[in-house]
C-alpha atoms as a PDB file:
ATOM      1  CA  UNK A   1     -26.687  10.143  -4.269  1.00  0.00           C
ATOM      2  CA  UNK A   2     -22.850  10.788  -2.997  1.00  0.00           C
ATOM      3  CA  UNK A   3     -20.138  11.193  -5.626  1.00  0.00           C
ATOM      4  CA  UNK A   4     -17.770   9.881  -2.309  1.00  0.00           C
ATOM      5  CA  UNK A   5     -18.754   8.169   1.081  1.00  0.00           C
ATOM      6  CA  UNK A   6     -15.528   8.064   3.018  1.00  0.00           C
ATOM      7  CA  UNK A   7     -15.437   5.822   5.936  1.00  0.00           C
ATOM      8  CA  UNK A   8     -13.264   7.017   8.610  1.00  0.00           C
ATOM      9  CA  UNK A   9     -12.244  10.442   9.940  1.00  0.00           C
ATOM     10  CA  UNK A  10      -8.537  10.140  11.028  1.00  0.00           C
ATOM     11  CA  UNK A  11      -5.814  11.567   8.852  1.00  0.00           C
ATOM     12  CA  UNK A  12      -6.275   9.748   6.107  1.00  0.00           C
ATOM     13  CA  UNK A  13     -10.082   9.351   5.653  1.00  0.00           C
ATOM     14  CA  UNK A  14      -9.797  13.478   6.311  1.00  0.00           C
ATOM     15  CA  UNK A  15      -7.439  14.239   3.755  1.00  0.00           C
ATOM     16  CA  UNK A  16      -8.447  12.234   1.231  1.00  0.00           C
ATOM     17  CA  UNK A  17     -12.406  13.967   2.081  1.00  0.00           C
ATOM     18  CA  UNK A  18     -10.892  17.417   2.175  1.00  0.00           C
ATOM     19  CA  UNK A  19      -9.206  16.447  -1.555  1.00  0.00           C
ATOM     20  CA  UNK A  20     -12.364  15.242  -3.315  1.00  0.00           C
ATOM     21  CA  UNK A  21     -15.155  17.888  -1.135  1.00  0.00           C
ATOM     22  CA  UNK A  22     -13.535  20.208  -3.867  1.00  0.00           C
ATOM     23  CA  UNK A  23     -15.078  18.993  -6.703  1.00  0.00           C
ATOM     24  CA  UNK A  24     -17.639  15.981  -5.637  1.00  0.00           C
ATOM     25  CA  UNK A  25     -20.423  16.138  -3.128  1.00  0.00           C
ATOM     26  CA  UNK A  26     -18.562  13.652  -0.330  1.00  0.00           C
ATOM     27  CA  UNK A  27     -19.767  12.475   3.154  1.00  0.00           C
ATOM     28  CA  UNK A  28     -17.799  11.125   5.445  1.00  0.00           C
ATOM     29  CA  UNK A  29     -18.964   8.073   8.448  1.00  0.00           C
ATOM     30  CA  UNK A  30     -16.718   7.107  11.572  1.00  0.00           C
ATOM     31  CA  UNK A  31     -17.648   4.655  14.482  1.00  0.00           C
ATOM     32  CA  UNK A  32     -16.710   6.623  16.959  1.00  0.00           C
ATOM     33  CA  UNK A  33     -18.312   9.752  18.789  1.00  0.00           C
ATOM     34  CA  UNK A  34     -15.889  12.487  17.160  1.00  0.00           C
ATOM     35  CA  UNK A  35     -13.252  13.240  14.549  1.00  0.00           C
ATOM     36  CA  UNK A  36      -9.686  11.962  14.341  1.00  0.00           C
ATOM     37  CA  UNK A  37      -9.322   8.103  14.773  1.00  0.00           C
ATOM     38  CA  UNK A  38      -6.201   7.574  16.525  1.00  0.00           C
ATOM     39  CA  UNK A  39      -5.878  11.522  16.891  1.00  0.00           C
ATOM     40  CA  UNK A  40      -8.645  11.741  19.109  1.00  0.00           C
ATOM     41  CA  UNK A  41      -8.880  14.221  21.937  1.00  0.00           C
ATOM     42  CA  UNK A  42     -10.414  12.757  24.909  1.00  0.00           C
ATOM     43  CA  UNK A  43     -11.824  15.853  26.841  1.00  0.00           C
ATOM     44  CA  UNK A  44     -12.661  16.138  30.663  1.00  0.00           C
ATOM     45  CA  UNK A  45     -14.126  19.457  30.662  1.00  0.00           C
ATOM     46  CA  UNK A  46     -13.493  22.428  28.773  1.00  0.00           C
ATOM     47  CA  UNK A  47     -10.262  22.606  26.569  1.00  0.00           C
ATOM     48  CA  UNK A  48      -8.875  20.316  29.643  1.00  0.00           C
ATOM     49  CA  UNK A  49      -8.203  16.850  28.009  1.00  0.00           C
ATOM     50  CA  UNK A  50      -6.104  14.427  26.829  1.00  0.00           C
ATOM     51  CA  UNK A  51      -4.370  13.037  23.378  1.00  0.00           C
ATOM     52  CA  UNK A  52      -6.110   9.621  23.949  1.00  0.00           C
ATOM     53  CA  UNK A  53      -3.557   7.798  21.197  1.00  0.00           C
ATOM     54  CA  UNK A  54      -1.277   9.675  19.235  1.00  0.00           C
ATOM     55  CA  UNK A  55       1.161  12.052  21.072  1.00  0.00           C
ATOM     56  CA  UNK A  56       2.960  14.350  18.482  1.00  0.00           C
ATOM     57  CA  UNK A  57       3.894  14.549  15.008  1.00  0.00           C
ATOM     58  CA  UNK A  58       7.745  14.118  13.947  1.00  0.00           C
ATOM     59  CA  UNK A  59       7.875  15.113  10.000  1.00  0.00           C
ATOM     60  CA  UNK A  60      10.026  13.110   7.806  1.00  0.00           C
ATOM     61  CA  UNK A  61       8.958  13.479   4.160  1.00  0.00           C
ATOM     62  CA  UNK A  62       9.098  17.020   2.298  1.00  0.00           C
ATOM     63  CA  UNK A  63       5.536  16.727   0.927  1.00  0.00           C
ATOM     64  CA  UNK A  64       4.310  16.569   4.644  1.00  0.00           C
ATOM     65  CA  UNK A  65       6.926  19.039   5.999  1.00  0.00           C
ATOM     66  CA  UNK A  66       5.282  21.737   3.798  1.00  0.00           C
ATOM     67  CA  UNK A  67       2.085  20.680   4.681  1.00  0.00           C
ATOM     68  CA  UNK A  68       2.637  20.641   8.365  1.00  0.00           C
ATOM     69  CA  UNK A  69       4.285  23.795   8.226  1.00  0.00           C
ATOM     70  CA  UNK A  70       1.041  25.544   6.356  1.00  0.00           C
ATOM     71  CA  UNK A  71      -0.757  23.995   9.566  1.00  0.00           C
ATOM     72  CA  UNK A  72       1.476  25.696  12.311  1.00  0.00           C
ATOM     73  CA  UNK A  73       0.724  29.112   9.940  1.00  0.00           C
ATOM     74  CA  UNK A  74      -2.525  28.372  10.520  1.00  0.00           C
ATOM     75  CA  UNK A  75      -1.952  27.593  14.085  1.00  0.00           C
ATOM     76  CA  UNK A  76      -3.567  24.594  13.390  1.00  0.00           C
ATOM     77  CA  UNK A  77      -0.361  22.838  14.768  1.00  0.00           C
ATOM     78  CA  UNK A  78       2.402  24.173  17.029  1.00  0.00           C
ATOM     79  CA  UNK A  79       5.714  22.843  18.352  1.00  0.00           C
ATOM     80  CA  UNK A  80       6.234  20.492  21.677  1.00  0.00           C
ATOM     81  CA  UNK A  81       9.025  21.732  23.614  1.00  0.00           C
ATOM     82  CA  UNK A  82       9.676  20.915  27.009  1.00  0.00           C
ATOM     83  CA  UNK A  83      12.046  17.905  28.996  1.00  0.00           C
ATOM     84  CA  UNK A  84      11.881  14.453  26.583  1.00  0.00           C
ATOM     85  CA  UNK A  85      13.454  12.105  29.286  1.00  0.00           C
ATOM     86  CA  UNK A  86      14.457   8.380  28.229  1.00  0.00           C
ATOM     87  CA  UNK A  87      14.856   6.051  31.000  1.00  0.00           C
ATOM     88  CA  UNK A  88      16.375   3.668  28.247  1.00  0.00           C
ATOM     89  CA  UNK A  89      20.114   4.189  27.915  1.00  0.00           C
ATOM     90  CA  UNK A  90      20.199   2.414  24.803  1.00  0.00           C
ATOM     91  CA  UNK A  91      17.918   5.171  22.825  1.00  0.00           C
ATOM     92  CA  UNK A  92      20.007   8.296  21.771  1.00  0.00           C
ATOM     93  CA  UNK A  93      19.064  11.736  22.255  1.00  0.00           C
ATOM     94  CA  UNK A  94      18.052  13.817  19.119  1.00  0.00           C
ATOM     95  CA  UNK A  95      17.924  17.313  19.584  1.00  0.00           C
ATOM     96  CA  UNK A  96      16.882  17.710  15.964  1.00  0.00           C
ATOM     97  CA  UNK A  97      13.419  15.489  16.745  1.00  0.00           C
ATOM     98  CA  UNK A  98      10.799  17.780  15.966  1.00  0.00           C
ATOM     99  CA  UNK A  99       7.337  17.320  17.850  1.00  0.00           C
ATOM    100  CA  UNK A 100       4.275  19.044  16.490  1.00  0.00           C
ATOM    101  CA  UNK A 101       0.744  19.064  18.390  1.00  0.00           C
ATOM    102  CA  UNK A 102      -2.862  20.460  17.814  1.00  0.00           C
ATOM    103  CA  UNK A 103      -3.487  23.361  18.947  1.00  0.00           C
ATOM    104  CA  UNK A 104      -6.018  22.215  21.294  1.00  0.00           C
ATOM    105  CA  UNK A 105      -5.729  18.500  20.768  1.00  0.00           C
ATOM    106  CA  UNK A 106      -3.859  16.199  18.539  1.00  0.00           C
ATOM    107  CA  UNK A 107      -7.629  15.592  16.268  1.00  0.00           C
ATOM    108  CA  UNK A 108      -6.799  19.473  15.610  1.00  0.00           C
ATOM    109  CA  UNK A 109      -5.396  18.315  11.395  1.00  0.00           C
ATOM    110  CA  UNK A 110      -8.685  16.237  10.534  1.00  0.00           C
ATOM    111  CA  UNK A 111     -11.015  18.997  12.219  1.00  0.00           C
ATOM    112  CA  UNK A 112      -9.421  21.469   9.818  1.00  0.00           C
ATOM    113  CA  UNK A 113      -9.635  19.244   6.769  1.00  0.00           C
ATOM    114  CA  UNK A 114     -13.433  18.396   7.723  1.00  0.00           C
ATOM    115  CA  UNK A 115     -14.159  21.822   8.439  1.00  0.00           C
ATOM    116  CA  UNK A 116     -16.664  22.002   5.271  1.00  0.00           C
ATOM    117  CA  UNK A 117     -17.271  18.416   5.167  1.00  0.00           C
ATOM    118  CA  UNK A 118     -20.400  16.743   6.351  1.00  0.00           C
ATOM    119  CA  UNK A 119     -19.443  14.569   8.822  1.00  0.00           C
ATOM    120  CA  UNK A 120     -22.161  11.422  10.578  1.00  0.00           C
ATOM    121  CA  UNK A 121     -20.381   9.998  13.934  1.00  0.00           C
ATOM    122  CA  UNK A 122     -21.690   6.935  15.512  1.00  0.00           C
ATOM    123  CA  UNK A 123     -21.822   4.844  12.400  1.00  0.00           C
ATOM    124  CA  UNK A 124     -20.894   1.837  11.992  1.00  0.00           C
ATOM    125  CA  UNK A 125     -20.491   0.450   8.446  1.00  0.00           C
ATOM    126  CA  UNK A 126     -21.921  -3.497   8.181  1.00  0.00           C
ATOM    127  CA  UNK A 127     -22.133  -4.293   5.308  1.00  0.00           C
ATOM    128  CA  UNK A 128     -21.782  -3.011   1.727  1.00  0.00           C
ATOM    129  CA  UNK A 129     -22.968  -4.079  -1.639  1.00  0.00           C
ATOM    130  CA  UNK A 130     -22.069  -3.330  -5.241  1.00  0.00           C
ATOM    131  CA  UNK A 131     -25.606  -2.296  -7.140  1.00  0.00           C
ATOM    132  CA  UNK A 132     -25.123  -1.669 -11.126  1.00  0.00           C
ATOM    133  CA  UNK A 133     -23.012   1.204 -10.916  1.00  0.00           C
ATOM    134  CA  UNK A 134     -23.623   2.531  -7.203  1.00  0.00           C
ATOM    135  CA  UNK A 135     -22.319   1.402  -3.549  1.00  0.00           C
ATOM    136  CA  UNK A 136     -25.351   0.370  -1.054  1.00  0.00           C
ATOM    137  CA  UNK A 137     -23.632   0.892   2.446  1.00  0.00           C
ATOM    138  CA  UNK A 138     -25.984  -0.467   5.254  1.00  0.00           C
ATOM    139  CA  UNK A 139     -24.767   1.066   8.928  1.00  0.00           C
ATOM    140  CA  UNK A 140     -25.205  -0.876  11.819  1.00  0.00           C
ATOM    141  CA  UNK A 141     -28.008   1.468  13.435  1.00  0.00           C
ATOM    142  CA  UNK A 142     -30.118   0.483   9.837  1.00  0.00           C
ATOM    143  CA  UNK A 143     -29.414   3.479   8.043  1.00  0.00           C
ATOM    144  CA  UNK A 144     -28.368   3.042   4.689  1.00  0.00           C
ATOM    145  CA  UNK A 145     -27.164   5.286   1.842  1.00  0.00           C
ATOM    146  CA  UNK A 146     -26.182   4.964  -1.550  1.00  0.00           C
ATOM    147  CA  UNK A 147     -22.428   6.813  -3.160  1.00  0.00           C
ATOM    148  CA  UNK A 148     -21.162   6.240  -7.105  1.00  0.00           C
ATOM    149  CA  UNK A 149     -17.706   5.446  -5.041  1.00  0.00           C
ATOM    150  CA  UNK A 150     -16.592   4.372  -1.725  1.00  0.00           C
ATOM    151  CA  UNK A 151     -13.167   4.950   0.015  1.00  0.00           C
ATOM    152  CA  UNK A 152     -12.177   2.621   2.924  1.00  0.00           C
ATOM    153  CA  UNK A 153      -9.885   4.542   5.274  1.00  0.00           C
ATOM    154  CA  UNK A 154      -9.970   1.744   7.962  1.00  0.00           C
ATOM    155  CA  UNK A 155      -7.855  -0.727   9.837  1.00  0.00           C
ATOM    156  CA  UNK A 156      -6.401  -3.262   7.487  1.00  0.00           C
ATOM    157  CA  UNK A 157      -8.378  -6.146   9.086  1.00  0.00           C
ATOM    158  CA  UNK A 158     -11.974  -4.258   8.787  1.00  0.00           C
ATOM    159  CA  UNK A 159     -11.497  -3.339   5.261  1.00  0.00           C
ATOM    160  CA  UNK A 160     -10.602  -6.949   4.608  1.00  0.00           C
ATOM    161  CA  UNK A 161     -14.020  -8.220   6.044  1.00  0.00           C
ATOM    162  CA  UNK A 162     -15.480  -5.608   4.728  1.00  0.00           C
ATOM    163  CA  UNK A 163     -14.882  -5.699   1.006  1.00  0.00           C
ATOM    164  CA  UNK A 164     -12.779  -8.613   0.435  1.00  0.00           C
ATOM    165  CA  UNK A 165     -14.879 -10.348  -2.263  1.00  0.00           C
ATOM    166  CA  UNK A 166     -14.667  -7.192  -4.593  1.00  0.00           C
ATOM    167  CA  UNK A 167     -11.155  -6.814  -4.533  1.00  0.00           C
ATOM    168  CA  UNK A 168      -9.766  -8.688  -7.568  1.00  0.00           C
ATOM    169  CA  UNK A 169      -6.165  -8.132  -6.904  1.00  0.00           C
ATOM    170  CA  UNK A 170      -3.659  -9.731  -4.586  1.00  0.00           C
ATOM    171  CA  UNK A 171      -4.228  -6.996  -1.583  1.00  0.00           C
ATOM    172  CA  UNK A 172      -5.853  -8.527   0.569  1.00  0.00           C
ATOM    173  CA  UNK A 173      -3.481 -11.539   0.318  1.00  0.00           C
ATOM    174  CA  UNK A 174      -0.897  -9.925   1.793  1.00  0.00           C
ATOM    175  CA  UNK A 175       0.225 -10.253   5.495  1.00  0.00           C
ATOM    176  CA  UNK A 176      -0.486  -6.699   7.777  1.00  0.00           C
ATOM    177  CA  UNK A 177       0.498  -7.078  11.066  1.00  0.00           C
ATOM    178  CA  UNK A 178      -1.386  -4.551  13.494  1.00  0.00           C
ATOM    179  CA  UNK A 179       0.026  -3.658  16.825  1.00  0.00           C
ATOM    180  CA  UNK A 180      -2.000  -3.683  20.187  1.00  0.00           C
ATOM    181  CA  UNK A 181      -1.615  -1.268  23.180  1.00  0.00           C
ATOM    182  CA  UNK A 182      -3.693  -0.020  26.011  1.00  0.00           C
ATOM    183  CA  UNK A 183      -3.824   3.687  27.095  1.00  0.00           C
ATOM    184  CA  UNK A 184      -4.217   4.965  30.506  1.00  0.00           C
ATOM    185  CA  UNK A 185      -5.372   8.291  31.628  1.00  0.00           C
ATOM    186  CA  UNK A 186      -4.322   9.844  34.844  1.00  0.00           C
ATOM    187  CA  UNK A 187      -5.103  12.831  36.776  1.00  0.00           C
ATOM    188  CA  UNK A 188      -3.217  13.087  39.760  1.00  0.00           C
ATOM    189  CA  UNK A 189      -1.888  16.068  42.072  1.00  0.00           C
ATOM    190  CA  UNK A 190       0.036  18.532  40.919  1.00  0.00           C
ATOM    191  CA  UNK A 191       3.387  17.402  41.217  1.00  0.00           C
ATOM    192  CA  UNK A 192       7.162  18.829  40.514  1.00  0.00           C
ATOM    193  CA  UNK A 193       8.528  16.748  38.116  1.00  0.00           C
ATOM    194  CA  UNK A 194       9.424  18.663  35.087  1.00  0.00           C
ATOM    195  CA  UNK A 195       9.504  16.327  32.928  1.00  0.00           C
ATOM    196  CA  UNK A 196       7.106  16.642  29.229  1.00  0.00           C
ATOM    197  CA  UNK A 197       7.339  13.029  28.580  1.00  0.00           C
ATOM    198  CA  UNK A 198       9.072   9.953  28.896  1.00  0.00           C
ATOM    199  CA  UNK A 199      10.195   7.253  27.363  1.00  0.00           C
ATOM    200  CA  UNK A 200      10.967   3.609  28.458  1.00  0.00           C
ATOM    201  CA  UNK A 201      12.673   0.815  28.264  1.00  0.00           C
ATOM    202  CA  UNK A 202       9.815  -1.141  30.405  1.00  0.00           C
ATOM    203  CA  UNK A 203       7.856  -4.640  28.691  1.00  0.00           C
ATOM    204  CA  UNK A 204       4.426  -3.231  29.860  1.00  0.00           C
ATOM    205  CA  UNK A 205       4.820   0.791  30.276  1.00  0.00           C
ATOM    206  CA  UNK A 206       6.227   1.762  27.190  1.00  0.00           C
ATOM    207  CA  UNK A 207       5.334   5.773  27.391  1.00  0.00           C
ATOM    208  CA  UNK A 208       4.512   8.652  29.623  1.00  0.00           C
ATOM    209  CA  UNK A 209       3.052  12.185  28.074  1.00  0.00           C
ATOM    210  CA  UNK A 210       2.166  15.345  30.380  1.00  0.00           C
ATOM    211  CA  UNK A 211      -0.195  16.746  28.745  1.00  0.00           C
ATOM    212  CA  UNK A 212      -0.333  20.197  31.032  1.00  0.00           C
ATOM    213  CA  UNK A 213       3.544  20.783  29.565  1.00  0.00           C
ATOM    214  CA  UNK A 214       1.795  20.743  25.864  1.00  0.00           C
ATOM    215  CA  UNK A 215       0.401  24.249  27.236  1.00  0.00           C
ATOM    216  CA  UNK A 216      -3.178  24.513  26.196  1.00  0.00           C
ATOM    217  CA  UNK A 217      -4.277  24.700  29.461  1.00  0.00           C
ATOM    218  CA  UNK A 218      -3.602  26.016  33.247  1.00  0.00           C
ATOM    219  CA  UNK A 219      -4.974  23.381  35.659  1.00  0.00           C
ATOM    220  CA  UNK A 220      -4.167  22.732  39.783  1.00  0.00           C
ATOM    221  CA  UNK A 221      -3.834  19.298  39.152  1.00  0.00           C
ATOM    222  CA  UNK A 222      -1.874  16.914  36.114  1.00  0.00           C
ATOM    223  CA  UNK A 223      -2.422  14.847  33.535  1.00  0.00           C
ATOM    224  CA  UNK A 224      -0.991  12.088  31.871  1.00  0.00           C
ATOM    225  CA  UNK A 225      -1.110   9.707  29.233  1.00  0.00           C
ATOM    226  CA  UNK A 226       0.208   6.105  30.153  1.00  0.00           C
ATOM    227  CA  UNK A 227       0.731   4.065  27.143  1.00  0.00           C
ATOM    228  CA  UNK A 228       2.083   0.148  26.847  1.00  0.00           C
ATOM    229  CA  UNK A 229       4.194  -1.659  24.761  1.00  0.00           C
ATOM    230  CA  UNK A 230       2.780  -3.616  21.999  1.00  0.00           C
ATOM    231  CA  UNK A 231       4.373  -6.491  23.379  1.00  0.00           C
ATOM    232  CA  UNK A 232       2.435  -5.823  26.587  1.00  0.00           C
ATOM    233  CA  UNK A 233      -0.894  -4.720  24.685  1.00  0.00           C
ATOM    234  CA  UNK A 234      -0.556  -8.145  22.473  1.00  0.00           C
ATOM    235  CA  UNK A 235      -1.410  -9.888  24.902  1.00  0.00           C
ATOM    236  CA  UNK A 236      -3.842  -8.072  27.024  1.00  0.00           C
ATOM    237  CA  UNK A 237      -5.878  -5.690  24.638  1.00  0.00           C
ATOM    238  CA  UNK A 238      -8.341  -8.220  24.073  1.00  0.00           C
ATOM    239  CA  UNK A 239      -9.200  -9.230  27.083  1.00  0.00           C
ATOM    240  CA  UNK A 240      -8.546  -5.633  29.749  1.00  0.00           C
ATOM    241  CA  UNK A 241     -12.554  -4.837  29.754  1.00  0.00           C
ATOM    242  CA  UNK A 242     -13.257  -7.468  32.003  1.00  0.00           C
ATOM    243  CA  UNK A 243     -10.412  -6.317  34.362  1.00  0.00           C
ATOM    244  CA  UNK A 244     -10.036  -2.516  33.399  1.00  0.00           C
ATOM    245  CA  UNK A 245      -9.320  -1.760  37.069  1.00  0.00           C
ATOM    246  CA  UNK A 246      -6.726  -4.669  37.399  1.00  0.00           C
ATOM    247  CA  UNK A 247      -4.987  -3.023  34.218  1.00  0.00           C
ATOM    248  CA  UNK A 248      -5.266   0.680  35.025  1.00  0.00           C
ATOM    249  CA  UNK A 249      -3.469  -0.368  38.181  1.00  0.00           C
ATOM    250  CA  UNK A 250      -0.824  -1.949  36.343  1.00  0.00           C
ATOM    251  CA  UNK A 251       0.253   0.587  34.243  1.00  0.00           C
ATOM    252  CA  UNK A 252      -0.187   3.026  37.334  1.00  0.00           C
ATOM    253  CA  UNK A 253       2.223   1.046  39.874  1.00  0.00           C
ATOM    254  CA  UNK A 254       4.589   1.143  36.717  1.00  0.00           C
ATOM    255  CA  UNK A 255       4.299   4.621  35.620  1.00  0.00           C
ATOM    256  CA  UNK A 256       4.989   5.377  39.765  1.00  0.00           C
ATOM    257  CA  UNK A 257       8.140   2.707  40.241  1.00  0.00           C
ATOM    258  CA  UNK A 258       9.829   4.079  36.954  1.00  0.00           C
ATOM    259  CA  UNK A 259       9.530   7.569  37.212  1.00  0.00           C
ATOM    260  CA  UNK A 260       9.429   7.816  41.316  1.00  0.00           C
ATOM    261  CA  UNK A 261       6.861  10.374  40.731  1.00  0.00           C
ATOM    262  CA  UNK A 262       4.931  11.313  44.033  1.00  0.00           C
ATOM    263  CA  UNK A 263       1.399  10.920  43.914  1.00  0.00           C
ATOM    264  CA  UNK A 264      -0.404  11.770  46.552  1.00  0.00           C
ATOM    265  CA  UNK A 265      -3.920  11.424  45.089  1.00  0.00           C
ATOM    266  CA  UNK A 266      -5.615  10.212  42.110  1.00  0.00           C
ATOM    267  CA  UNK A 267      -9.022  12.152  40.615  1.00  0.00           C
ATOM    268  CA  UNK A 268      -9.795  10.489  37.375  1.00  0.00           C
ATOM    269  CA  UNK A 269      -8.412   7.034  35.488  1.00  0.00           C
ATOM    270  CA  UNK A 270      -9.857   5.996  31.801  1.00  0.00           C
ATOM    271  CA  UNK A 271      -8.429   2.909  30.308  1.00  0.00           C
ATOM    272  CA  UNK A 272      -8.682   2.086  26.474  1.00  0.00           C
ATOM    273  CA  UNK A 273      -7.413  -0.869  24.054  1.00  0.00           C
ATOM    274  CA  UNK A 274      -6.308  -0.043  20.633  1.00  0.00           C
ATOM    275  CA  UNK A 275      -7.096  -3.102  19.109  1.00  0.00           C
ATOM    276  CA  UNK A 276      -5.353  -1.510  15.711  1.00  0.00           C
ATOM    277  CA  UNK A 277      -2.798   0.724  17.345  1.00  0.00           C
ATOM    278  CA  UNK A 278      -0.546   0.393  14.727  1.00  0.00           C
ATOM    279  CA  UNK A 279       1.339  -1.719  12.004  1.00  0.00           C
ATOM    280  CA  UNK A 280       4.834  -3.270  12.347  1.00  0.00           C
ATOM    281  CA  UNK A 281       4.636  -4.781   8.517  1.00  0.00           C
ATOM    282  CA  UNK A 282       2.448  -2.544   5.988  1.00  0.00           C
ATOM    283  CA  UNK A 283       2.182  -2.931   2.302  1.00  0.00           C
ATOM    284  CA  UNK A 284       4.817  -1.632   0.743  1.00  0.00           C
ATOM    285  CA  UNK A 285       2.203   0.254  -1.852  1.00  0.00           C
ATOM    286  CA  UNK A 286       0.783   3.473  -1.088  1.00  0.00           C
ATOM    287  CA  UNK A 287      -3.030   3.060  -2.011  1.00  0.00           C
ATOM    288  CA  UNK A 288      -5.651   1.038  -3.816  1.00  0.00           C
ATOM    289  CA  UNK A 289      -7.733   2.347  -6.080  1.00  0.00           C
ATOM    290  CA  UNK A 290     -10.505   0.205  -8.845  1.00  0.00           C
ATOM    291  CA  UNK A 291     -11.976   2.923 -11.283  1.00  0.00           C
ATOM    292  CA  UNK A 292     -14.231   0.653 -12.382  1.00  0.00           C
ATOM    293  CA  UNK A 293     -16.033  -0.201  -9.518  1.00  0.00           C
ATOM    294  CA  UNK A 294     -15.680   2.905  -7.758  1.00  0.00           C
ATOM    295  CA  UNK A 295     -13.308   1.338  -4.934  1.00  0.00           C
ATOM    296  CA  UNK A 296     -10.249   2.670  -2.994  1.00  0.00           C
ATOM    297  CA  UNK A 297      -8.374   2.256   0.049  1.00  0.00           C
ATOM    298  CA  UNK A 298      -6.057   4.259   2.295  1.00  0.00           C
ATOM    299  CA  UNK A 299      -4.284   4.472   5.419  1.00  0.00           C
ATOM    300  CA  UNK A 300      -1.193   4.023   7.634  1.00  0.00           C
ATOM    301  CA  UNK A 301      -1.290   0.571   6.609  1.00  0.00           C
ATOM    302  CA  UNK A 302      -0.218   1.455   3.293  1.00  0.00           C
ATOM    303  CA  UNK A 303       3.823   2.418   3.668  1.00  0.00           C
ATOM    304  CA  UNK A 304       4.400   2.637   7.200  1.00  0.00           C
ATOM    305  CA  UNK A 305       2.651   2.695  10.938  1.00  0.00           C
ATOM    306  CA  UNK A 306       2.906   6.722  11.211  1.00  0.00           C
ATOM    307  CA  UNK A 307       0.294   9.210  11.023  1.00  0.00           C
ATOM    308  CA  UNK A 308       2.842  10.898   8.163  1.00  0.00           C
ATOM    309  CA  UNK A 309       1.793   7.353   6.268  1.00  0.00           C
ATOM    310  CA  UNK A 310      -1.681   7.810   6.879  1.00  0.00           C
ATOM    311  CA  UNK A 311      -1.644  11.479   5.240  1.00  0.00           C
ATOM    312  CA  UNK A 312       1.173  10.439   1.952  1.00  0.00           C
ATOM    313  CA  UNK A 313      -1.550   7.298   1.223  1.00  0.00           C
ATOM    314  CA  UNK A 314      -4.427   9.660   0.918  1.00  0.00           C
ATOM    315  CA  UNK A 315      -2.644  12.153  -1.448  1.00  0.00           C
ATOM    316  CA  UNK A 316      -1.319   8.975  -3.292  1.00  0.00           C
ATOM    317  CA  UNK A 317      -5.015   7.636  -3.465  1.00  0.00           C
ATOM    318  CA  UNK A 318      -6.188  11.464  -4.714  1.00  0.00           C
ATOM    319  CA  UNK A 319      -3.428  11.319  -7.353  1.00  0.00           C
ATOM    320  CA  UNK A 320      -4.314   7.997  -8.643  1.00  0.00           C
ATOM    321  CA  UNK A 321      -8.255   9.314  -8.642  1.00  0.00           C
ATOM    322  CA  UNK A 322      -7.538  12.193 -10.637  1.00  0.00           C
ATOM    323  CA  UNK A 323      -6.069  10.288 -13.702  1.00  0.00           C
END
């Protein structure tokens, strides 16, 4: 039986594993086919890929400071320099905005932490049930196991349905908002703009990344990252699978008319909706933890919408653990 099942692999379902792995025997289960939830690397062959949701990492808080700066020792993490262009006048320029990236893709922080971790991808939790003094955690594929304690590092509105009826406290209660968006990726000719990223001031393109100026690869042709608004994704995210080509064309003709970018040729499009892209109103707590059922909760919904939030509520769910 597992002392911790951890569901979830971004930052904070990896940091909170990489906490507890020291001392308890922990697994951790994602959905998806690899590490890093919204940090995931979407490669095309080789170490030639794309950040597929988050772009960079801008450091605010001291605690995460030192810990990003242990990473870029590590060379877990390095800096993104290059041409930040806004086409909105109305944003400022801030020479002092720090980007960090992975190494070799933005996933790079929860590969480390899961390094030693044992890790099951492709598993979808369904349902879960409080036995005496264990979890039973059925998986959609029929698998089952059984953990003393569960951790829920999941989108607000899955751990809801999830576990809803053995949370005794007001959490649940409370009002998240989660933000939409769809993601293109592009692969076009090489072109001359010079230009690392942009950003907007667009309703349906909201952001542009080259991902050949993050320098982990050489390639003959470019890549980008097209990302909407989450005014635009709102309203479409639900419903783009029916009409991925319509969409992908959308945020194409945009990413062309606002940049006047010349693209001669176009090798490879992927679209994607993040249903739970992010959070305009999180809980003003930092975690959730029952010791007497063996129940917590963490994530980016928990103090903020930024992968920094994601990483401060899983050290904030470790400290409450340890007491």
């Amino acid at each position: 039986m597992l002392d911790y099942c951890i569901i979830g692999s971004g930052i904070s379902g990896s940091t909170i594993a990489n906490y507890l792995n020291k001392n308890y025997l922990v697994k951790v289960f994602d959905k998806a086919r690899g590490v890093g939830g919204r940090s995931s690397f979407k490669r095309y062959k080789g170490k030639i890929g794309f950040d597929h949701g988050l772009q960079y990492l801008s450091p605010r808080s001291k605690e995460f400071k030192s810990f990003t700066n242990k990473l870029i020792k590590k060379k877990v993490l390095k800096h993104w320099r290059g041409k930040h262009e806004f086409l909105n006048e109305k944003v400022k320029r801030d020479k002092k905005h720090i980007k960090l990236i992975g190494v070799k893709g933005n996933n790079d922080i929860s590969k480390f932490l899961l390094k030693k971790i044992s890790c099951n991808f492709q598993s979808e939790l369904s349902e879960i049930k409080r036995q005496k003094d264990f979890w039973y955690l059925k998986f959609k594929d029929n698998k089952y196991i059984y953990s003393k304690n569960l951790i829920l590092s999941i989108p607000f509105p899955q751990a809801k349905k999830l576990s809803s009826k053995f949370v005794k406290t007001k959490l649940f209660k409370n009002k998240v908002i989660m933000n939409s968006s769809l993601t293109v990726l592009l692969m076009t000719n090489k072109t001359s703009n010079k230009a690392s990223s942009f950003f907007t001031n667009d309703k349906v393109l909201g952001w542009v990344s080259k991902e050949n100026s993050k320098k982990r690869f050489k390639y003959n042709k470019d890549l980008w990252v097209l990302q909407s608004t989450f005014e635009y994704g709102k309203k479409h995210t639900n419903k783009y699978r029916n009409k991925k080509k319509f969409y992908t064309n959308v945020l194409i003709n945009k990413f062309k008319k606002l940049t006047k970018i010349k693209i001669r040729k176009t090798y490879f499009t992927h679209i994607h909706g993040w249903k739970y892209s992010s959070n305009s109103k999180p809980l003003s707590v930092q975690s959730y933890w029952d010791k007497k059922i063996g129940l917590g909760f963490c994530g980016d919904w928990f103090g903020g919408p930024r992968l920094e939030n994601g990483w401060l509520s899983a050290t904030d769910l470790y400290n409450k653990i340890k007491k």
